[in-house]
N, C-alpha and C. Protein backbone atom coordinates (compact mmCIF):
# COMPACT_ATOMS: atom_id res chain seq x y z
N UNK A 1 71.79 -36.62 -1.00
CA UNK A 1 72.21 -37.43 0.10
C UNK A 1 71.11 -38.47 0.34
N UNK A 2 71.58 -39.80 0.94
CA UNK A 2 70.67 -40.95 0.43
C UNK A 2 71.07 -41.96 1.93
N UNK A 3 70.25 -42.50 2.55
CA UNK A 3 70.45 -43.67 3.27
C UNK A 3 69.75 -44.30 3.65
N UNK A 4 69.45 -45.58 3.84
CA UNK A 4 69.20 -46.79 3.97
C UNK A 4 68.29 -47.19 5.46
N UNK A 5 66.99 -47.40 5.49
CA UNK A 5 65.94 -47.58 6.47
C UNK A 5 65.43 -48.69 7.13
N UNK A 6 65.56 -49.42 7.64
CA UNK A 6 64.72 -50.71 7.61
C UNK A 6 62.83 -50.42 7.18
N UNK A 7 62.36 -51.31 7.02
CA UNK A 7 60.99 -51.48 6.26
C UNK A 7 60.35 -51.40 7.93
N UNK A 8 59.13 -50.88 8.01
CA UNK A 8 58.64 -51.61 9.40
C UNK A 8 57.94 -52.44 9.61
N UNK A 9 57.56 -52.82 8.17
CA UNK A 9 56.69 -54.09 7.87
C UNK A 9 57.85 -55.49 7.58
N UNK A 10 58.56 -55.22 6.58
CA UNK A 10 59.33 -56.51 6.41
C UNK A 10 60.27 -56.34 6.65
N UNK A 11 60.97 -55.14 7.42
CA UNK A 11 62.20 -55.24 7.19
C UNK A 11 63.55 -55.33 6.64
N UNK A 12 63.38 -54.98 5.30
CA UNK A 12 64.31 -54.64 4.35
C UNK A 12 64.69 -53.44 4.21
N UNK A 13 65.74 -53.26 3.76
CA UNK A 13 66.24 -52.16 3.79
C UNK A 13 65.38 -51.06 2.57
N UNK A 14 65.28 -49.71 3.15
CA UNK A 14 64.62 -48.74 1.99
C UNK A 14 65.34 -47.77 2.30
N UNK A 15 65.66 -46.62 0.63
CA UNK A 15 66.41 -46.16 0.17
C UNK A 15 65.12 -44.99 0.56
N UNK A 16 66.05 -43.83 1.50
CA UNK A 16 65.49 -42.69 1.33
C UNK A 16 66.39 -41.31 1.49
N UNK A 17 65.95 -40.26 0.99
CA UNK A 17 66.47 -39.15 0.62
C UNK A 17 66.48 -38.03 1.15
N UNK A 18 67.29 -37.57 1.45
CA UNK A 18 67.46 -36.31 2.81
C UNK A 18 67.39 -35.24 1.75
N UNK A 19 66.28 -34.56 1.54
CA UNK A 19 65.85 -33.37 1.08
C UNK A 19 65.43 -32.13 1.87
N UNK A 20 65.44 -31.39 1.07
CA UNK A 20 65.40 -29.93 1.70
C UNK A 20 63.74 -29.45 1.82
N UNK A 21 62.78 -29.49 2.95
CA UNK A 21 61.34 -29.18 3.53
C UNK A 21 60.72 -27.84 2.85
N UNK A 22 59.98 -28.15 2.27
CA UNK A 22 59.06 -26.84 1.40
C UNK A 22 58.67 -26.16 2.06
N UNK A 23 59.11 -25.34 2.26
CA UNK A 23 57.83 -24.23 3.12
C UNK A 23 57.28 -23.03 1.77
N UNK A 24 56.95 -22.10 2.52
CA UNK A 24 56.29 -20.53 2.40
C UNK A 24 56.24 -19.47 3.10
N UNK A 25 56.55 -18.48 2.40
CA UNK A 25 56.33 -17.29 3.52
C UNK A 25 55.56 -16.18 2.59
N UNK A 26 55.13 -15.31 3.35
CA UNK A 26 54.20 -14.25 2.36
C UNK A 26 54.37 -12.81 3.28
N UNK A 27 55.13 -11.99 2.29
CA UNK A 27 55.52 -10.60 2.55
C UNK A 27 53.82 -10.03 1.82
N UNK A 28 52.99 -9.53 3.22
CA UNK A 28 52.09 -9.05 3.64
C UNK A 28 52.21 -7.56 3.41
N UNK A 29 51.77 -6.54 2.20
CA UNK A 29 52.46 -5.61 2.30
C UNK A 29 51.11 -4.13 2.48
N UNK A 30 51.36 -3.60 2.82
CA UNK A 30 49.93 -2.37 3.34
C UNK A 30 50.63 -0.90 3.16
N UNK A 31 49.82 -0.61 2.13
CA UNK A 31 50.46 0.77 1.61
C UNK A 31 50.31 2.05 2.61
N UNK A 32 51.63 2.79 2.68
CA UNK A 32 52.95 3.45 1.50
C UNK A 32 53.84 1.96 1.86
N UNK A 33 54.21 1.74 2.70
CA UNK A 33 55.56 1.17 3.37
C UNK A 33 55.89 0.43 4.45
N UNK A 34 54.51 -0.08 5.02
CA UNK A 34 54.37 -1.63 6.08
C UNK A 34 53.95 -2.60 5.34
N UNK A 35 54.88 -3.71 6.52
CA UNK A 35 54.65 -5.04 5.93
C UNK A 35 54.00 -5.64 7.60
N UNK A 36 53.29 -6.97 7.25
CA UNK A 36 53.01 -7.74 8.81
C UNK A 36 53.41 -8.95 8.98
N UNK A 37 54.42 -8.17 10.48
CA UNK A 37 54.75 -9.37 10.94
C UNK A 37 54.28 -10.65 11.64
N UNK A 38 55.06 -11.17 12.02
CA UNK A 38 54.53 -12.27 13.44
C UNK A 38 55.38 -12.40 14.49
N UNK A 39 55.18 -12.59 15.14
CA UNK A 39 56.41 -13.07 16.40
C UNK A 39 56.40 -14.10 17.11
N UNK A 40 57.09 -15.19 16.72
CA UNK A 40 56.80 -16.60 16.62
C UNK A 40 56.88 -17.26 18.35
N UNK A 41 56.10 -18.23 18.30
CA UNK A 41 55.84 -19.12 19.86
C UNK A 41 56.69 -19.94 20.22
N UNK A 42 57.53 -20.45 18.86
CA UNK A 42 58.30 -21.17 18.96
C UNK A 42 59.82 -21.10 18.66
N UNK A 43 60.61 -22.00 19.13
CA UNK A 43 62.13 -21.70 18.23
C UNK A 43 61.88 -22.10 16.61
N UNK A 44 62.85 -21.14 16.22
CA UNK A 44 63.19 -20.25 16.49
C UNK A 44 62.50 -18.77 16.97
N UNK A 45 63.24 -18.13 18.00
CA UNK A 45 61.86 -17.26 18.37
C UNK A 45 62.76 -16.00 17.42
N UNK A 46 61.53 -14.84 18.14
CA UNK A 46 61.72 -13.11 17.14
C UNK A 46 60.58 -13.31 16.24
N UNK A 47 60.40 -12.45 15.61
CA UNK A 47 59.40 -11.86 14.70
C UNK A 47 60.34 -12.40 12.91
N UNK A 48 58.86 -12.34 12.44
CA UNK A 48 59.35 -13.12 11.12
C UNK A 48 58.09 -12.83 10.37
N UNK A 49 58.28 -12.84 9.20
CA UNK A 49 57.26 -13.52 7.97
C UNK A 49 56.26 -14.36 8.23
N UNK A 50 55.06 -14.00 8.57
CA UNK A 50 54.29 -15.25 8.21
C UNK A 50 54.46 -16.56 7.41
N UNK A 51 54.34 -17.50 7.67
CA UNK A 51 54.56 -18.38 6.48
C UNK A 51 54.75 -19.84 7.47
N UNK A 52 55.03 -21.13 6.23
CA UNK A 52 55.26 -22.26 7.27
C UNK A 52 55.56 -23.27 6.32
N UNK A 53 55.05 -24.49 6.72
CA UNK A 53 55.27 -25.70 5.76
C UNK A 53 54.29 -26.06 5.13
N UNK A 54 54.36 -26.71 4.23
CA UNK A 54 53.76 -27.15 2.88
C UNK A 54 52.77 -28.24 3.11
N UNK A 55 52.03 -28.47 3.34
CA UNK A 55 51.50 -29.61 3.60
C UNK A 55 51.43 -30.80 2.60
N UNK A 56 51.29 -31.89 2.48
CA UNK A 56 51.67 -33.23 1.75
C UNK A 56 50.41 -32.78 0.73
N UNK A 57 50.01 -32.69 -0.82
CA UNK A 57 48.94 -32.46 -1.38
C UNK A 57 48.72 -31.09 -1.86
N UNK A 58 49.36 -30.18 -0.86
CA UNK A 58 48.93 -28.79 -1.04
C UNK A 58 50.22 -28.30 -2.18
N UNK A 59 49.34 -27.23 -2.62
CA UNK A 59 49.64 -26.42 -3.62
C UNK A 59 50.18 -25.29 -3.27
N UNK A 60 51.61 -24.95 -2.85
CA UNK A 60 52.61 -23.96 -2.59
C UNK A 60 51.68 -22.57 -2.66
N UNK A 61 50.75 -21.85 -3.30
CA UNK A 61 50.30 -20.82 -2.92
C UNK A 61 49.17 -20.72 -1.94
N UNK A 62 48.09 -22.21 -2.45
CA UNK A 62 47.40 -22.46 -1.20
C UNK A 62 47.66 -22.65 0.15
N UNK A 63 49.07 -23.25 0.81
CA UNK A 63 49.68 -22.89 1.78
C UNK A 63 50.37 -22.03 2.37
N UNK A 64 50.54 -20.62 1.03
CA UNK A 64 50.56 -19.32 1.77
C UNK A 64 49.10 -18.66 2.17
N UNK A 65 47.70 -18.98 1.72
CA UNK A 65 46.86 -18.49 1.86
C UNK A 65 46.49 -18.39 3.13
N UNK A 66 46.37 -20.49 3.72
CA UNK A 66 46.43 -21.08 4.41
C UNK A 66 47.04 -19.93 5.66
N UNK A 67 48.53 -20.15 5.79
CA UNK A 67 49.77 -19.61 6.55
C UNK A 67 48.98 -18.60 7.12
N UNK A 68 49.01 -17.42 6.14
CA UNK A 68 48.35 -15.68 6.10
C UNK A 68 47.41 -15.85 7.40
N UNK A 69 46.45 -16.72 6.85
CA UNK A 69 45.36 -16.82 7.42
C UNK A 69 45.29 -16.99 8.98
N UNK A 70 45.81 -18.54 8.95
CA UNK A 70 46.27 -19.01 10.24
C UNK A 70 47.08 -18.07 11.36
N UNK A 71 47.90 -17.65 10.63
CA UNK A 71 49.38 -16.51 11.77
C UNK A 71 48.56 -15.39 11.84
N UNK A 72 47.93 -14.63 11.27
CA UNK A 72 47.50 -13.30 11.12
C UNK A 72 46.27 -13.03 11.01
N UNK A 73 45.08 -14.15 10.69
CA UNK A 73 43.51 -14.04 10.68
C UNK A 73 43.30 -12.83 9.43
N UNK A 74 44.63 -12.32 8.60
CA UNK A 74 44.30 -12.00 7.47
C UNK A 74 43.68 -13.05 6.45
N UNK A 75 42.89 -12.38 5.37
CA UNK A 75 42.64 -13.07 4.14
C UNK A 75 43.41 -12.09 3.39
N UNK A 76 44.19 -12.96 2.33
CA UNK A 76 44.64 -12.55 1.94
C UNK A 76 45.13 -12.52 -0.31
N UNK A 77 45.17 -11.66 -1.02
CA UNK A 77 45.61 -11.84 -2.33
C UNK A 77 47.05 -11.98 -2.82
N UNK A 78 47.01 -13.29 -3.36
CA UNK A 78 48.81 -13.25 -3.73
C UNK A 78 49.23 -12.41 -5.06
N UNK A 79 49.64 -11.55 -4.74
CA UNK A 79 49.57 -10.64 -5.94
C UNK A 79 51.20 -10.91 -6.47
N UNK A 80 51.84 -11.83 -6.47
CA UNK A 80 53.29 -12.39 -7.23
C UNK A 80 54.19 -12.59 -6.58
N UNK A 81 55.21 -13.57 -7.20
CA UNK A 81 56.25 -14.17 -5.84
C UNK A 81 57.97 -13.12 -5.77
N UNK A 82 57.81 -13.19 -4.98
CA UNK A 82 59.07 -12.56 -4.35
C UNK A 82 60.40 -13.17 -5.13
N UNK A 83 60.63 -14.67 -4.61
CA UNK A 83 61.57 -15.36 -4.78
C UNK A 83 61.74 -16.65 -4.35
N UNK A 84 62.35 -17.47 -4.45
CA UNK A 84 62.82 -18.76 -4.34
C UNK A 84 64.02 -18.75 -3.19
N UNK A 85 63.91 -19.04 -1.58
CA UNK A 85 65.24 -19.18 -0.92
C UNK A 85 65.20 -20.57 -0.52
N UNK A 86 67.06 -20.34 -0.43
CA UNK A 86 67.07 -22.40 -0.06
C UNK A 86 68.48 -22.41 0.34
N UNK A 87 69.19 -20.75 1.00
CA UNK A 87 70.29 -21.29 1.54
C UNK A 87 69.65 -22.53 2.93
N UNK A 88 70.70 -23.14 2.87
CA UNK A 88 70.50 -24.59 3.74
C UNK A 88 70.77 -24.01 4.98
N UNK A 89 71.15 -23.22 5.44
CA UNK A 89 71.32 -22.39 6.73
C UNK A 89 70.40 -21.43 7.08
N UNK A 90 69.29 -21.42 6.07
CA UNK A 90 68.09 -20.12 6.36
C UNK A 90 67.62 -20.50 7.52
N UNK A 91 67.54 -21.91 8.00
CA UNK A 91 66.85 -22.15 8.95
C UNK A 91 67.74 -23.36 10.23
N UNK A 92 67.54 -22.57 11.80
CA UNK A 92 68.63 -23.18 12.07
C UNK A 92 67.75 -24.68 12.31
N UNK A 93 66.74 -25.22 11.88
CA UNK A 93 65.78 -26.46 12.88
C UNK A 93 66.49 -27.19 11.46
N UNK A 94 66.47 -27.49 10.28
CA UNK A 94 66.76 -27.77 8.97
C UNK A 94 66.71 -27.10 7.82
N UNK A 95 67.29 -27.62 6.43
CA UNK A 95 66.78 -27.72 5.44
C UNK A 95 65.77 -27.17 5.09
N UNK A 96 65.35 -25.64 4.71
CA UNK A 96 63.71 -25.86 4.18
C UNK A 96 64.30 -24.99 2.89
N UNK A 97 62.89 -25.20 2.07
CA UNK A 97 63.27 -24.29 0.78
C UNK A 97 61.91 -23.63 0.89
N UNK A 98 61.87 -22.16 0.91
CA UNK A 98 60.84 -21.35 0.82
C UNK A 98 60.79 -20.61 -0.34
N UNK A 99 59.51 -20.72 -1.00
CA UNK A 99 58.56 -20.30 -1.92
C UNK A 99 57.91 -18.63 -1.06
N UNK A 100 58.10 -17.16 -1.95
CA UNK A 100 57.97 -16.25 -0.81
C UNK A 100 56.98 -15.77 -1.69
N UNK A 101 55.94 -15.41 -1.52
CA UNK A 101 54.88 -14.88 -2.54
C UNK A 101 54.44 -13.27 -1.56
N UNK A 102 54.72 -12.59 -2.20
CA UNK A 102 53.96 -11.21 -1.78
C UNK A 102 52.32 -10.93 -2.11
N UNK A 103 51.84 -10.09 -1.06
CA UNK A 103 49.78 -10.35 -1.22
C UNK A 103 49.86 -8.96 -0.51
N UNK A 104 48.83 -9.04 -0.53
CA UNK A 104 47.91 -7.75 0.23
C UNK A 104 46.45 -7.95 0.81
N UNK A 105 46.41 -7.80 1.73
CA UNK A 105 45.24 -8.13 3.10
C UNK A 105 43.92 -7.79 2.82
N UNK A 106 43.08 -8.66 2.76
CA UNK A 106 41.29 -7.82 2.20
C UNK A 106 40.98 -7.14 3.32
N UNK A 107 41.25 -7.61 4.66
CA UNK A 107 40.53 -7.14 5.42
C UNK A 107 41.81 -6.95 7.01
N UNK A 108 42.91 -5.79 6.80
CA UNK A 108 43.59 -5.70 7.28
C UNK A 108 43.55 -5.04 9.07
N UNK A 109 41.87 -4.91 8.89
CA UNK A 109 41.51 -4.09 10.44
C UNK A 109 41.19 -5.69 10.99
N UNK A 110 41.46 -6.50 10.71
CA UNK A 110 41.29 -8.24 11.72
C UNK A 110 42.66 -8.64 11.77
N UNK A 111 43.55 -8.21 11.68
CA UNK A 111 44.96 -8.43 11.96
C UNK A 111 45.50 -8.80 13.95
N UNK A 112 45.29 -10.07 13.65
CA UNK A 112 45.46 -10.73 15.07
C UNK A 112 46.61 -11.82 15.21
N UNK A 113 46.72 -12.41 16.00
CA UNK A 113 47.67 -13.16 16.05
C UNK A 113 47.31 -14.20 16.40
N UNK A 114 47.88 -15.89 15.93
CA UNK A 114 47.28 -17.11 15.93
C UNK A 114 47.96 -17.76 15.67
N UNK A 115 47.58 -19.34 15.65
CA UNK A 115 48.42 -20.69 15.23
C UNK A 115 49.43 -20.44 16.12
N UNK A 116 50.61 -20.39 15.80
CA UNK A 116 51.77 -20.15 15.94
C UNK A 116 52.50 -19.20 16.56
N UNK A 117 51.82 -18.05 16.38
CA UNK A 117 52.03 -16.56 16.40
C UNK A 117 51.97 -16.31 17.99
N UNK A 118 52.64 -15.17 18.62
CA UNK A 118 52.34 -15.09 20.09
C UNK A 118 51.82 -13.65 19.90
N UNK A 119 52.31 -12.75 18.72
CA UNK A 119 51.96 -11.56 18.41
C UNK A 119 52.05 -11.22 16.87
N UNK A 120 51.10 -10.03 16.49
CA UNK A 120 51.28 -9.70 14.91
C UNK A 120 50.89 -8.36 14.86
N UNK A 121 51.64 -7.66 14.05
CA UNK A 121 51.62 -6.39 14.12
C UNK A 121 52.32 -5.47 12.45
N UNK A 122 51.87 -4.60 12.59
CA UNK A 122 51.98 -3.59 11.31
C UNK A 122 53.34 -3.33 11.56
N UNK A 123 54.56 -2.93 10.72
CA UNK A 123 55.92 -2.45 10.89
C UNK A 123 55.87 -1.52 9.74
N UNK A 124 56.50 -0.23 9.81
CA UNK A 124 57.44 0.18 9.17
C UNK A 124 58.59 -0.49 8.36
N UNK A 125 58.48 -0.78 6.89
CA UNK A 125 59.70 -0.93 6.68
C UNK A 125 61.01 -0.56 6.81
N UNK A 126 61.17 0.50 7.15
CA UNK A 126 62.07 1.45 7.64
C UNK A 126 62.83 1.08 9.03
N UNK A 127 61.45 0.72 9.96
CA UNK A 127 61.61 0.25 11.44
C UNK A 127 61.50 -1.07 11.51
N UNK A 128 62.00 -2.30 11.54
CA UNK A 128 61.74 -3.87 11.81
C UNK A 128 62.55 -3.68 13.09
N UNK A 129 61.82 -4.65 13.57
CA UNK A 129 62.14 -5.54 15.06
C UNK A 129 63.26 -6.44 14.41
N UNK A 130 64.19 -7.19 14.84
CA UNK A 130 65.14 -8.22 14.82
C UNK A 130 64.58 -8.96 14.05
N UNK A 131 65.31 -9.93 13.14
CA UNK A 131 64.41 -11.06 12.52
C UNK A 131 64.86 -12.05 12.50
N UNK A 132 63.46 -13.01 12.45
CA UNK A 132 64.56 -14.66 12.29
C UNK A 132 64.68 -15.31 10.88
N UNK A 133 65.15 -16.23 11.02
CA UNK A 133 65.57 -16.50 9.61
C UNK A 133 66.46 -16.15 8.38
N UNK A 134 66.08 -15.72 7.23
CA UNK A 134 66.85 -14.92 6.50
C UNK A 134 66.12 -13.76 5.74
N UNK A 135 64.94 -13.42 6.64
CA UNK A 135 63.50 -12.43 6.31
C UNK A 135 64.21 -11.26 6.08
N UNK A 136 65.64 -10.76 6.68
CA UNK A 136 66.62 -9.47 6.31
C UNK A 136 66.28 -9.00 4.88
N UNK A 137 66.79 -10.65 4.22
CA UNK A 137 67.07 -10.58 2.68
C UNK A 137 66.05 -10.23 2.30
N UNK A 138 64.88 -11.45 2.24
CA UNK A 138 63.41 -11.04 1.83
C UNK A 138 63.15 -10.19 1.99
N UNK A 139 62.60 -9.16 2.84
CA UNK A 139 62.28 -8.21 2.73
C UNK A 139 63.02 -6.78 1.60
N UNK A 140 64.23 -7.19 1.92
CA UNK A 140 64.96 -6.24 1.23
C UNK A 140 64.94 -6.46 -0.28
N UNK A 141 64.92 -7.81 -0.44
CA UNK A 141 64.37 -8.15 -2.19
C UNK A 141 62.84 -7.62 -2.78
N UNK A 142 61.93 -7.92 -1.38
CA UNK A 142 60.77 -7.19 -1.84
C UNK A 142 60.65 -5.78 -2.02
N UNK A 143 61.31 -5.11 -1.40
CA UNK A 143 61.87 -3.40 -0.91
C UNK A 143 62.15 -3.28 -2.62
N UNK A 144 63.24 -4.31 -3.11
CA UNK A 144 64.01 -3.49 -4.43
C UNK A 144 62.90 -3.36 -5.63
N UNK A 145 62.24 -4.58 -5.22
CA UNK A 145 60.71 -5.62 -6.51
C UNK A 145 60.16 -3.74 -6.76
N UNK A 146 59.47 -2.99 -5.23
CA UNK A 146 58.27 -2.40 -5.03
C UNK A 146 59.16 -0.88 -5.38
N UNK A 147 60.31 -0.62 -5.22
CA UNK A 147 61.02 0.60 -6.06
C UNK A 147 61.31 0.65 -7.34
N UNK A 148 61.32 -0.63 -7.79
CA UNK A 148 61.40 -1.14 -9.79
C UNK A 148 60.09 -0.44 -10.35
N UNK A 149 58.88 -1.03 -8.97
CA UNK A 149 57.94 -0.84 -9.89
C UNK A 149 57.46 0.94 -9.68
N UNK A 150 57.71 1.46 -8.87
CA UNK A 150 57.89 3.13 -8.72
C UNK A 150 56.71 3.52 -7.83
């Protein structure tokens, strides 16, 4: 999808492209069977995935590091990606396409809440709070990844 801008310098018309917003999210995972959440400040509100947008330059895993960091004051290792989501309805603000990389926390006793975050906390996979987005799926894709591997 494609439409037509004025310039703000000269005023001609420019051709631009309604694309779908990069983000990230990072399934935070702490053995047998928690993952950490966040519980966001903003709309959409509920608890969710860490994660966010891409910044202009940045390198899709460096802005999960980034994310981790920021929402949760974890540091964190991306130990492989989850998956690729981009239903166009994952998100009700727009368009985003998330890059989901799963990690594990160096230092999981500093688990706080920040940036964004109003709260962050250890879950049971078993037990989740409500979620926003389409983190249902994710998680449950990461759930199938971490029983493959036994």
């Amino acid at each position: 999808m494609s439409y037509y801008k004025p310039c703000p310098s000269c005023k001609e018309p420019v051709l631009f492209y309604k694309n779908p917003t990069p983000t990230v999210d990072i399934v935070i995972f702490s053995p047998p069977e928690k993952i950490v959440l966040i519980e966001r400040k903003n709309f959409p509100f509920g608890w969710a995935l860490p994660g966010g947008f891409i910044d202009y330059g940045e390198r899709a895993e460096h802005a999960a590091v980034r994310e981790a960091k920021e929402e949760t004051g974890l540091d964190v290792e991306l130990t492989g990606l989850v998956g690729v989501y981009s239903n166009p309805d994952r998100d009700p603000r727009s368009h985003t396409l998330s890059v989901v990389y799963m990690a594990y926390a160096l230092n999981i006793q500093s688990l706080r809440a920040g940036d964004d975050a109003q709260n962050a906390a250890l879950f049971s996979w078993n037990d989740l709070p409500q979620l926003a987005f389409d983190h249902v799926k994710i998680i449950s894709d990461f759930r199938c990844f971490q029983a493959r591997l036994g």
